[in-house]
Protein backbone atom coordinates (compact mmCIF):
# COMPACT_ATOMS: atom_id res chain seq x y z
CA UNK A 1 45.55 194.77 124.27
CA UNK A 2 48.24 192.76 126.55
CA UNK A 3 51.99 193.50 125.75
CA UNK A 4 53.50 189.99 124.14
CA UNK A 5 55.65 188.38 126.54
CA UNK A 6 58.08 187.11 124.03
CA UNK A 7 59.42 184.62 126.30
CA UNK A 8 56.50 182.78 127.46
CA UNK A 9 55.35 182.89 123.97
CA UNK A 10 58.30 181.39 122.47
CA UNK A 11 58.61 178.75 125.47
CA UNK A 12 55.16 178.06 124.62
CA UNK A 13 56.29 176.73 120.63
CA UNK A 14 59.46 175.38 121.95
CA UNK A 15 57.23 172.83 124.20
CA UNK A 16 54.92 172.39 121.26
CA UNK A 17 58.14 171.68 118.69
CA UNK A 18 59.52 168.85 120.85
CA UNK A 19 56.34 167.41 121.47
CA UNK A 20 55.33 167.17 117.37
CA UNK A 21 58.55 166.26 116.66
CA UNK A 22 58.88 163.51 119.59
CA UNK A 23 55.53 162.41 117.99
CA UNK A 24 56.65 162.12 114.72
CA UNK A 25 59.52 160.37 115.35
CA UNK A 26 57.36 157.31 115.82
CA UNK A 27 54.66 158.05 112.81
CA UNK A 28 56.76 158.84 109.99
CA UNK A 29 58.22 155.46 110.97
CA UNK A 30 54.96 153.81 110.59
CA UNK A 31 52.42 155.75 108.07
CA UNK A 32 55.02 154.09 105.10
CA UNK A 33 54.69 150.59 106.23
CA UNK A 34 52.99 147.94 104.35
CA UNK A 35 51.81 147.09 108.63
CA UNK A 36 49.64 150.39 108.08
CA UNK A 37 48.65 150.35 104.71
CA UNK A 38 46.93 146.96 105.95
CA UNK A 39 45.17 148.20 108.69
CA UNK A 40 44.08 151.67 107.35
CA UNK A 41 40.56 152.30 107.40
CA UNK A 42 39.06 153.30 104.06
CA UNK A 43 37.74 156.57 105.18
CA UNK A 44 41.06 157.70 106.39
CA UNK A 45 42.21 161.02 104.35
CA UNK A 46 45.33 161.34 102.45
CA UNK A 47 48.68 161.00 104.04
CA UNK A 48 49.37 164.34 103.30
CA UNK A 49 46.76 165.96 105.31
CA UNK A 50 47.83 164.40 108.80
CA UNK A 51 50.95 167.11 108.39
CA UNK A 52 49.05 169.89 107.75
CA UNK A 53 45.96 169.40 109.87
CA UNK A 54 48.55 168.80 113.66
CA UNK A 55 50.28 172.11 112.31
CA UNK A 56 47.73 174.11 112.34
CA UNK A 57 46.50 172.08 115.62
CA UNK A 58 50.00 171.89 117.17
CA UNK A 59 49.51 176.00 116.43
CA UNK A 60 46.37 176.70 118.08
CA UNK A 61 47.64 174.15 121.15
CA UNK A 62 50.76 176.75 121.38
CA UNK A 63 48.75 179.65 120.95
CA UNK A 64 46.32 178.22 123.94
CA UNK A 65 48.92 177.47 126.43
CA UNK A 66 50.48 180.71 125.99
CA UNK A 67 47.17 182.89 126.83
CA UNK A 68 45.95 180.91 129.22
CA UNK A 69 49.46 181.18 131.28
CA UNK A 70 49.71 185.08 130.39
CA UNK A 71 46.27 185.27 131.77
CA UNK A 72 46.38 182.74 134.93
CA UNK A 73 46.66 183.83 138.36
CA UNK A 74 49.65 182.37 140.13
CA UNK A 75 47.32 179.82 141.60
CA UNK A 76 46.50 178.76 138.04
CA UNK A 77 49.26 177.96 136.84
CA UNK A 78 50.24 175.17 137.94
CA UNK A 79 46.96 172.97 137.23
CA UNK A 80 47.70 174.77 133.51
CA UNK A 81 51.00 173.29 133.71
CA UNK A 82 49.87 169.57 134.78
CA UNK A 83 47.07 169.30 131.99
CA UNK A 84 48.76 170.42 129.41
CA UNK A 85 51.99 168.34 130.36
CA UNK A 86 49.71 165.29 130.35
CA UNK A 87 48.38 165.93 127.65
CA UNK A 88 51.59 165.98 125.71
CA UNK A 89 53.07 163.00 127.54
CA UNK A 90 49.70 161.29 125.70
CA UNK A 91 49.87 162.59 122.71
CA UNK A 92 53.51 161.58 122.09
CA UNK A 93 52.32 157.93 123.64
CA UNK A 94 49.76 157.64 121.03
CA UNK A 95 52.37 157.70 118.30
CA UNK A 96 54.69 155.43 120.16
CA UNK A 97 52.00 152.99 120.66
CA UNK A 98 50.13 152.92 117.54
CA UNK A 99 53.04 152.95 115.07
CA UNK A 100 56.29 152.27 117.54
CA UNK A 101 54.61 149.22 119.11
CA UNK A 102 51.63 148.83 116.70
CA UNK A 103 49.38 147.93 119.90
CA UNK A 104 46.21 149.16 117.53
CA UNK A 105 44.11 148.43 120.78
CA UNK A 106 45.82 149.65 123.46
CA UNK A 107 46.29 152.91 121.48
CA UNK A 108 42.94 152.86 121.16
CA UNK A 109 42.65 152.58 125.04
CA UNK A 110 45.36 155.61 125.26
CA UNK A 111 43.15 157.71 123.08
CA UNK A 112 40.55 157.59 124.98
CA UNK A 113 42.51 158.87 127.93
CA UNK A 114 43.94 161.53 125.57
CA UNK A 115 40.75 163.19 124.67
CA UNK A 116 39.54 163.36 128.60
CA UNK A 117 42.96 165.20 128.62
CA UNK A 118 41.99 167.71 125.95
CA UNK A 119 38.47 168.16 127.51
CA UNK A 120 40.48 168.39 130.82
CA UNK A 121 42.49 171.42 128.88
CA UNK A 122 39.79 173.31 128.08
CA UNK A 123 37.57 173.03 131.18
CA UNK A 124 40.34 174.29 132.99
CA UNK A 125 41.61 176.96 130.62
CA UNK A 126 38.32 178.30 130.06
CA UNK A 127 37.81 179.87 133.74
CA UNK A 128 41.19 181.58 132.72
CA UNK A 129 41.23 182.41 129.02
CA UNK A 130 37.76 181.82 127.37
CA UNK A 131 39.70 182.15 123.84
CA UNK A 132 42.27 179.68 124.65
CA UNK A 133 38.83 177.13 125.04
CA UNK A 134 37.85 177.55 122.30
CA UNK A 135 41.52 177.36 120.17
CA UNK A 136 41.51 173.30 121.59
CA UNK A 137 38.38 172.52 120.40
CA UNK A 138 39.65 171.86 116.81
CA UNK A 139 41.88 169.64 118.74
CA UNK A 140 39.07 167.57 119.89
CA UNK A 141 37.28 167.33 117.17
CA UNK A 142 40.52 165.85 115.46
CA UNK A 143 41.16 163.64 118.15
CA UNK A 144 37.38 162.22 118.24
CA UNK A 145 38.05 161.48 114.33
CA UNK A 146 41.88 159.87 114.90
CA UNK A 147 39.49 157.59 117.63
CA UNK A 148 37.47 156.57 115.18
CA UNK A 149 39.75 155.69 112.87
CA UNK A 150 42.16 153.96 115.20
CA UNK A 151 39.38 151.79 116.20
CA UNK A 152 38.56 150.89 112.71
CA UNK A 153 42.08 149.53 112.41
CA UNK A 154 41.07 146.85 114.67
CA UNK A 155 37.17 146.60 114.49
C-alpha cells in the first residue's frame, strides 16, 4: 500500500472545500425562494438530501483527484489538473446560473457541458487510477438526475 502524502491529500479537500462552498454561496441563496419553490419539479427529493448527497460526492471527487495525482506520471498531471479545474469552474457556474441568475435554460445548457466534463474526468483518470474512475461515477449519475430535473424547471 502507497505511503499517504498528507499534503497532496489535504490540497486535494482544500480545492474541493472552496469549490462546495463557492457553490453554495449561490444555492442556499436560491433553494428558499418562493422563485424555486415555483419552478421545482415534483419529483425533486427533499431539500435536505441535496447537502448530504454533494458531501459524500464532493468526498469521493476529493478522494479521486488525490489518487489519480499520487498515481500520474509527470506527463499526467497536468491534463489531471485541466479537467478537474474545469470541471469545478462548471460546477460552481451551475449554481451561479441556476439560482444567482435563475437562467433555468442556460443552466440547463451549462449542465450539459458539465457532465462531458465529468465523463472527461474519468476517461482520463482511468488510464491512471482505475479506482479514482470509478469514485466519479456517483458523480455522474447525480449530475444526469440534477439534468433532468433542471430541465423540468423549464419544460
Amino acid at each position: 500500500m502507497a505511503k499517504l502524502n498528507v499534503l497532496t491529500f489535504v490540497l486535494a479537500f482544500v480545492i474541493i472545500f472552496i469549490v462546495a462552498f463557492l457553490g453554495s454561496v449561490f444555492t442556499s441563496q436560491g433553494t428558499s425562494t418562493q422563485w424555486y419553490e415555483s419552478i421545482k419539479p415534483s419529483i425533486t427529493p427533499p431539500n435536505f438530501v441535496f447537502p448530504i448527497a454533494w458531501t459524500i460526492l464532493f468526498i469521493l471527487i476529493a478522494l479521486a483527484l488525490y489518487f489519480a495525482w499520487i498515481n500520474a506520471k509527470e506527463k499526467d498531471k497536468l491534463k489531471i489538473g485541466i479537467v478537474f479545474g474545469i470541471n469545478f469552474v462548471l460546477n460552481v457556474l451551475w449554481s451561479y446560473l441556476y439560482f444567482g441568475l435563475r437562467n433555468v435554460r442556460g443552466a440547463f445548457i451549462e449542465i450539459i457541458i458539465l457532465w462531458f466534463s465529468i465523463l472527461a474526468m474519468i476517461l482520463v483518470v482511468r488510464k491512471v487510477d482505475k479506482k479514482s474512475a470509478w469514485m466519479l461515477v456517483p458523480y455522474l449519475v447525480w449530475v444526469t438526475f440534477a439534468a433532468v430535473l433542471n430541465y423540468l424547471s423549464f419544460a
